[in-house]
C-alpha atoms as a PDB file:
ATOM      1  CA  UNK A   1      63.902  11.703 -58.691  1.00  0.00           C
ATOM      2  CA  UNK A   2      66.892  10.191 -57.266  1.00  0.00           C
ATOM      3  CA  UNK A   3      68.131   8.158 -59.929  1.00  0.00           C
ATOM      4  CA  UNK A   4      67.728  11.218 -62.292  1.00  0.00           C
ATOM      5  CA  UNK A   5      69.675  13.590 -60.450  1.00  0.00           C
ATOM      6  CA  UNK A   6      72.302  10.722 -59.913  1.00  0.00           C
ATOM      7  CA  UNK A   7      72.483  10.986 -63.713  1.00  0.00           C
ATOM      8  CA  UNK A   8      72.548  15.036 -63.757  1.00  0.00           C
ATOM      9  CA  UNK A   9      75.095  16.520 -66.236  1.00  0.00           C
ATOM     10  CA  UNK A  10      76.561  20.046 -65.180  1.00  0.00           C
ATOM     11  CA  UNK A  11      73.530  21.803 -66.725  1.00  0.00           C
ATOM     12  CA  UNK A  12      70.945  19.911 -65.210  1.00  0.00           C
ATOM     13  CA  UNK A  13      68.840  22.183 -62.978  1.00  0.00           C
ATOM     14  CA  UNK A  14      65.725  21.357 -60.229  1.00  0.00           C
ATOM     15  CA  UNK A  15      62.777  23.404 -60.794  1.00  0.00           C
ATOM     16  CA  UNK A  16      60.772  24.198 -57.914  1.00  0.00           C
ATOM     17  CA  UNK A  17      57.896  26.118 -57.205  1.00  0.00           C
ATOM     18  CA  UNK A  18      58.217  28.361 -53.897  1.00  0.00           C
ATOM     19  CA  UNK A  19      54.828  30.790 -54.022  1.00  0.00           C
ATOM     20  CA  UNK A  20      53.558  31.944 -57.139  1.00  0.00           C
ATOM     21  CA  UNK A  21      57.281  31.640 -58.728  1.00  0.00           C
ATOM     22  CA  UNK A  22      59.835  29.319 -59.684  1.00  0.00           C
ATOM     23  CA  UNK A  23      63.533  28.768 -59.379  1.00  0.00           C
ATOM     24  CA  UNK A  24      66.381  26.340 -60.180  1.00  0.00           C
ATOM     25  CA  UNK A  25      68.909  24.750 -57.924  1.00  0.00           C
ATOM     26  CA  UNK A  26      71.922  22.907 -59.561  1.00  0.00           C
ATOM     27  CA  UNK A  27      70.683  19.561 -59.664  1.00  0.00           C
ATOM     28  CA  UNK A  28      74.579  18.143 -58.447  1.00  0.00           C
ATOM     29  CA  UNK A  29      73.476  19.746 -54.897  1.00  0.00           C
ATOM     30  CA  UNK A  30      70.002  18.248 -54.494  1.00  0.00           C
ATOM     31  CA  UNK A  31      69.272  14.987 -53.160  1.00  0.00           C
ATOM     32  CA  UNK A  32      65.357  14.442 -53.028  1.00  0.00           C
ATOM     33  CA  UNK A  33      62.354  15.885 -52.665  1.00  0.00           C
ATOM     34  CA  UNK A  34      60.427  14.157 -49.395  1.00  0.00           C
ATOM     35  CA  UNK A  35      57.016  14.300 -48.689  1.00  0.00           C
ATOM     36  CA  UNK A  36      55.513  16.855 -46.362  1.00  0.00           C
ATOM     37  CA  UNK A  37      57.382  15.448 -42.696  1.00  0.00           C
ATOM     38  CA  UNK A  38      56.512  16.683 -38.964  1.00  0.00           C
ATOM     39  CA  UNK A  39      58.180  20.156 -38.836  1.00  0.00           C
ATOM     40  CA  UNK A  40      60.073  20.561 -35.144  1.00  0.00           C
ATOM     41  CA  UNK A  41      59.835  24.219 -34.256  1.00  0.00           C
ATOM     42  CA  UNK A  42      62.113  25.194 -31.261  1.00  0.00           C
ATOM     43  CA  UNK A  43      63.160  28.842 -29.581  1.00  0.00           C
ATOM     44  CA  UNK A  44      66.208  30.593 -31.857  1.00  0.00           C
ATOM     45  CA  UNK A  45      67.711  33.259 -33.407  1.00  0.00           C
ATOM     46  CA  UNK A  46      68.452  32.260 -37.046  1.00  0.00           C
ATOM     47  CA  UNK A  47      65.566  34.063 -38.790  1.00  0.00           C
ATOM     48  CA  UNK A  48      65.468  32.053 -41.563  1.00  0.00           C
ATOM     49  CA  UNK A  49      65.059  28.408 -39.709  1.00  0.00           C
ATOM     50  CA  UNK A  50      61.665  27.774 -39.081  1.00  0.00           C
ATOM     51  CA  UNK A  51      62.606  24.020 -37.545  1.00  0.00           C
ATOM     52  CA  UNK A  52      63.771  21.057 -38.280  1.00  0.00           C
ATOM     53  CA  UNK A  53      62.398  17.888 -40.010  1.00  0.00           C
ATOM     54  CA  UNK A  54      63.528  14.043 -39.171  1.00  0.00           C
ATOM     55  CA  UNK A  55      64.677  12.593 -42.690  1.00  0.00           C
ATOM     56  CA  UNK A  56      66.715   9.048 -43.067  1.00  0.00           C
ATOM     57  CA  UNK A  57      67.752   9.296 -38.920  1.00  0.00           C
ATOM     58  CA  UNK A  58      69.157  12.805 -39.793  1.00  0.00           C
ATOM     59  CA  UNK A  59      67.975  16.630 -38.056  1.00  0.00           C
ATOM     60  CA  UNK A  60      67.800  18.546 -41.275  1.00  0.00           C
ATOM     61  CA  UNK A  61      67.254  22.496 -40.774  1.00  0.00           C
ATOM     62  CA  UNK A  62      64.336  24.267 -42.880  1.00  0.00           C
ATOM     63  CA  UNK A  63      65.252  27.332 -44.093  1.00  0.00           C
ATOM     64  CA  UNK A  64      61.956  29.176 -45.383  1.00  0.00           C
ATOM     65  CA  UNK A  65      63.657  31.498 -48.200  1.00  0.00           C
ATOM     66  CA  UNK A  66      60.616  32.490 -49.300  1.00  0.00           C
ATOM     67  CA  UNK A  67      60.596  35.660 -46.698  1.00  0.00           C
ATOM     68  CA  UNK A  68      63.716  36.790 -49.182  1.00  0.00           C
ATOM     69  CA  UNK A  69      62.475  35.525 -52.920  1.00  0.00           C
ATOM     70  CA  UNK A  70      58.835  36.277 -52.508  1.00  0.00           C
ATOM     71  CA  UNK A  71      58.945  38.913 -49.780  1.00  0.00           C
ATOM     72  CA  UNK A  72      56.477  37.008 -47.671  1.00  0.00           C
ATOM     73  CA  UNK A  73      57.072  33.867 -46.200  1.00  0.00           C
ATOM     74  CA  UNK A  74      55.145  30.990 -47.949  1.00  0.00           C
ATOM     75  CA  UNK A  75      51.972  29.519 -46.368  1.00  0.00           C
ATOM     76  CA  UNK A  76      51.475  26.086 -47.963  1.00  0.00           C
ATOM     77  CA  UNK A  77      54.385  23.447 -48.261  1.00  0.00           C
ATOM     78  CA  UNK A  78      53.515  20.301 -50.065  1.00  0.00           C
ATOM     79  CA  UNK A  79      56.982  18.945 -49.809  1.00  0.00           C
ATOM     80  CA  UNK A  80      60.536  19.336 -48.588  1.00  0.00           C
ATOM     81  CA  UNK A  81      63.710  19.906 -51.181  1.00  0.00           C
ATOM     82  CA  UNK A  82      66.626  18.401 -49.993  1.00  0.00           C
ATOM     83  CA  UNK A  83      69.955  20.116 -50.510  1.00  0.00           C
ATOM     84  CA  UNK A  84      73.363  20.189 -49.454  1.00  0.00           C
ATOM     85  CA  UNK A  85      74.611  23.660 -48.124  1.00  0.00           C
ATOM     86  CA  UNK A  86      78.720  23.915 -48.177  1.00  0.00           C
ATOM     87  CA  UNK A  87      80.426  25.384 -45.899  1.00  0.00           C
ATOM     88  CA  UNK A  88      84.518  25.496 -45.668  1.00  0.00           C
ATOM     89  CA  UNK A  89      85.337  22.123 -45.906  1.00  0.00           C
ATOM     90  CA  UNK A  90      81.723  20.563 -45.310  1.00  0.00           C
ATOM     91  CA  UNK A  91      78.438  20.499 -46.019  1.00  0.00           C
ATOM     92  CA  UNK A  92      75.284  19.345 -44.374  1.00  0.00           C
ATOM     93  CA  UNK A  93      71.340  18.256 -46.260  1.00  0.00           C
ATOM     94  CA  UNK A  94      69.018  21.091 -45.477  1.00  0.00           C
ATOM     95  CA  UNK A  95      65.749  21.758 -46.583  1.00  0.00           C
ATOM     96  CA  UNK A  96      63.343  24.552 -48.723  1.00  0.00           C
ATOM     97  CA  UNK A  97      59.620  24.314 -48.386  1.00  0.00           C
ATOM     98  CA  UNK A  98      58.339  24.209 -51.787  1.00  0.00           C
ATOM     99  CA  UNK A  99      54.519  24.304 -52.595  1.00  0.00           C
ATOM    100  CA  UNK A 100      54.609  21.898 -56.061  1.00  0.00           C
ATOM    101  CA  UNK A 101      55.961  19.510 -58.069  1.00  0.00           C
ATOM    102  CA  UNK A 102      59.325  20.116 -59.051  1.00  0.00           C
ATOM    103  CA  UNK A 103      61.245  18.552 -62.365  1.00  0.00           C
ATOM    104  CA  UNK A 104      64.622  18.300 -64.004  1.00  0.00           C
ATOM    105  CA  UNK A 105      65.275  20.582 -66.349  1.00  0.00           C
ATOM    106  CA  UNK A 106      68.830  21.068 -68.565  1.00  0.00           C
ATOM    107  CA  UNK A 107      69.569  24.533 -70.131  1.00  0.00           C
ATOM    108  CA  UNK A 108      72.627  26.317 -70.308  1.00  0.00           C
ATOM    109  CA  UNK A 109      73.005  29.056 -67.527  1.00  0.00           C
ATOM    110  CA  UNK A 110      72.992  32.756 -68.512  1.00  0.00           C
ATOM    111  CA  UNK A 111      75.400  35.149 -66.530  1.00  0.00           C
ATOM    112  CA  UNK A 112      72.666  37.027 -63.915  1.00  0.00           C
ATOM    113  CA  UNK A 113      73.018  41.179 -64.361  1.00  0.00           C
ATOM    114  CA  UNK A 114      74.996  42.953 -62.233  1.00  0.00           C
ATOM    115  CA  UNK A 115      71.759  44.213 -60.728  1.00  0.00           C
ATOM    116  CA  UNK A 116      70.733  40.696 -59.151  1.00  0.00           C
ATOM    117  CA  UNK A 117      70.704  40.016 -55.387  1.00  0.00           C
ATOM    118  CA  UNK A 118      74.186  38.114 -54.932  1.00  0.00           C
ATOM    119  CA  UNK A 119      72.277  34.957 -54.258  1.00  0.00           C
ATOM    120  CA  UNK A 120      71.053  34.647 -57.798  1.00  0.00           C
ATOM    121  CA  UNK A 121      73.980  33.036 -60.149  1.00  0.00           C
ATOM    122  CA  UNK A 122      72.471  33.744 -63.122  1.00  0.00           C
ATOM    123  CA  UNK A 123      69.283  32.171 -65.319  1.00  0.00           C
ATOM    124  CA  UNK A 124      67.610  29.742 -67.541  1.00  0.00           C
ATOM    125  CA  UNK A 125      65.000  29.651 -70.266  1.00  0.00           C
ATOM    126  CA  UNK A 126      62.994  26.634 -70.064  1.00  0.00           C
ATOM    127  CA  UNK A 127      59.528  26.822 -72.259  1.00  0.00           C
ATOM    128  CA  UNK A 128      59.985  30.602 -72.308  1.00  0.00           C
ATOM    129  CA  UNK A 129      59.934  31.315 -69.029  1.00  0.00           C
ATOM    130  CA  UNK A 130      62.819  32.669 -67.529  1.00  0.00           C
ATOM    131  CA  UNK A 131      63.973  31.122 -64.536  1.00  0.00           C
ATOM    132  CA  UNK A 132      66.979  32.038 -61.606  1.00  0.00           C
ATOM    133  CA  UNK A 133      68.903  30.281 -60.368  1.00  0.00           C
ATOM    134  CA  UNK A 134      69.817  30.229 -56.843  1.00  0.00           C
ATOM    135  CA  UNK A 135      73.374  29.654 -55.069  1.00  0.00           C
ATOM    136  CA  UNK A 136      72.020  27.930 -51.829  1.00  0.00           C
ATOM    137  CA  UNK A 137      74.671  29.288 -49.708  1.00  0.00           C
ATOM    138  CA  UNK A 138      74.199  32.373 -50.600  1.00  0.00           C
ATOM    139  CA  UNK A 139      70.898  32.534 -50.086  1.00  0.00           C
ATOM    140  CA  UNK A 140      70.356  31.084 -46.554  1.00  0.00           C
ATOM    141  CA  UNK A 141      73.270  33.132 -45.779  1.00  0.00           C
ATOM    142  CA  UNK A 142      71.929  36.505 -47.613  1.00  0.00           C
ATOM    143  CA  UNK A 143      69.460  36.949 -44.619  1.00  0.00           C
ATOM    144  CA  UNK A 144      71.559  38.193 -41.646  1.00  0.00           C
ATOM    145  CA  UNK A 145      70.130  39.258 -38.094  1.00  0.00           C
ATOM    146  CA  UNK A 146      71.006  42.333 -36.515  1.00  0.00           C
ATOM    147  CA  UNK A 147      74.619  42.649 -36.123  1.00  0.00           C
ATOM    148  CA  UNK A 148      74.664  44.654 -32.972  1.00  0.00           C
ATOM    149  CA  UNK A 149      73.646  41.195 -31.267  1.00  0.00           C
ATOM    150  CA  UNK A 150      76.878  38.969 -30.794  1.00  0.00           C
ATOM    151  CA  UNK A 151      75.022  36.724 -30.883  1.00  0.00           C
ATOM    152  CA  UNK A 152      73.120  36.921 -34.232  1.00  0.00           C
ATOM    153  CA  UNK A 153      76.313  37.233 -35.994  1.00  0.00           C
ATOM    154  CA  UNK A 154      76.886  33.841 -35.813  1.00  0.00           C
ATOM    155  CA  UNK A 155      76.230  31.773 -39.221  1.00  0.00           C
ATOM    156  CA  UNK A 156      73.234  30.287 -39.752  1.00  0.00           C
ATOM    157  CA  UNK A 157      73.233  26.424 -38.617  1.00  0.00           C
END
């Protein structure tokens, strides 16, 4: 999968399967799909982290979005997408449980309705099935904590 994405053009896409559903990511932020790791779970107050995994020497978050795209969060995880999430003027690998296979799709974007969560950018047909497609950032950051906590205002790291 590496050498693919390597080779991405602008409207190359990842497909992944999270539940019963799929999405896309922008294939120019992912960098590989590792097999299922040890998953580190520690006390904290980001509610989307559910640990961290151990990849290349590196702590990588896992952010279980599923609690926001499904509703639910996700019971089985056969492997770990690895993505880069920006911030200002950096970015850092983190990870999404997905439960399949995923594959490289290119299809031109459609504009998502004004109706769509924020974290949706818009979304593909690929073998007639329409598929969003997520803006990472806005995703793991669409999930706040209760604000009333100092604390839980902080971004999620």
């Amino acid at each position: 999968m590496m050498a693919e994405l390597q080779n991405a053009s602008a409207n190359s896409y990842v497909l992944m399967q999270i539940g019963n559903r799929r999405f896309a990511l922008p294939a120019g932020i992912v960098s590989e799909l590792a097999p299922p790791v040890r998953l580190h779970a520690f006390p904290h107050i980001s509610p989307l982290v559910t640990g961290v995994i151990v990849r290349r020497g590196r702590i990588i978050p896992v952010y279980d979005v599923a609690s926001i795209l499904l509703g639910r969060t996700s019971s089985v995880h056969r492997f770990y997408l690895i993505a880069r999430r920006g911030f200002a003027t950096e970015s850092e690998p983190s990870a999404i449980p997905v439960s399949g296979e995923c594959e490289l799709a290119s299809a031109d974007i459609e504009p998502s309705a004004s109706e769509r969560p924020a974290y949706v950018s818009g979304t593909l047909t690929v073998g007639g099935e329409s598929i969003d497609v997520l803006n990472f950032d806005a995703l793991v950051g669409a999930h706040r904590a209760d604000s009333s906590d100092p604390r839980k205002s902080e971004p999620l790291s």
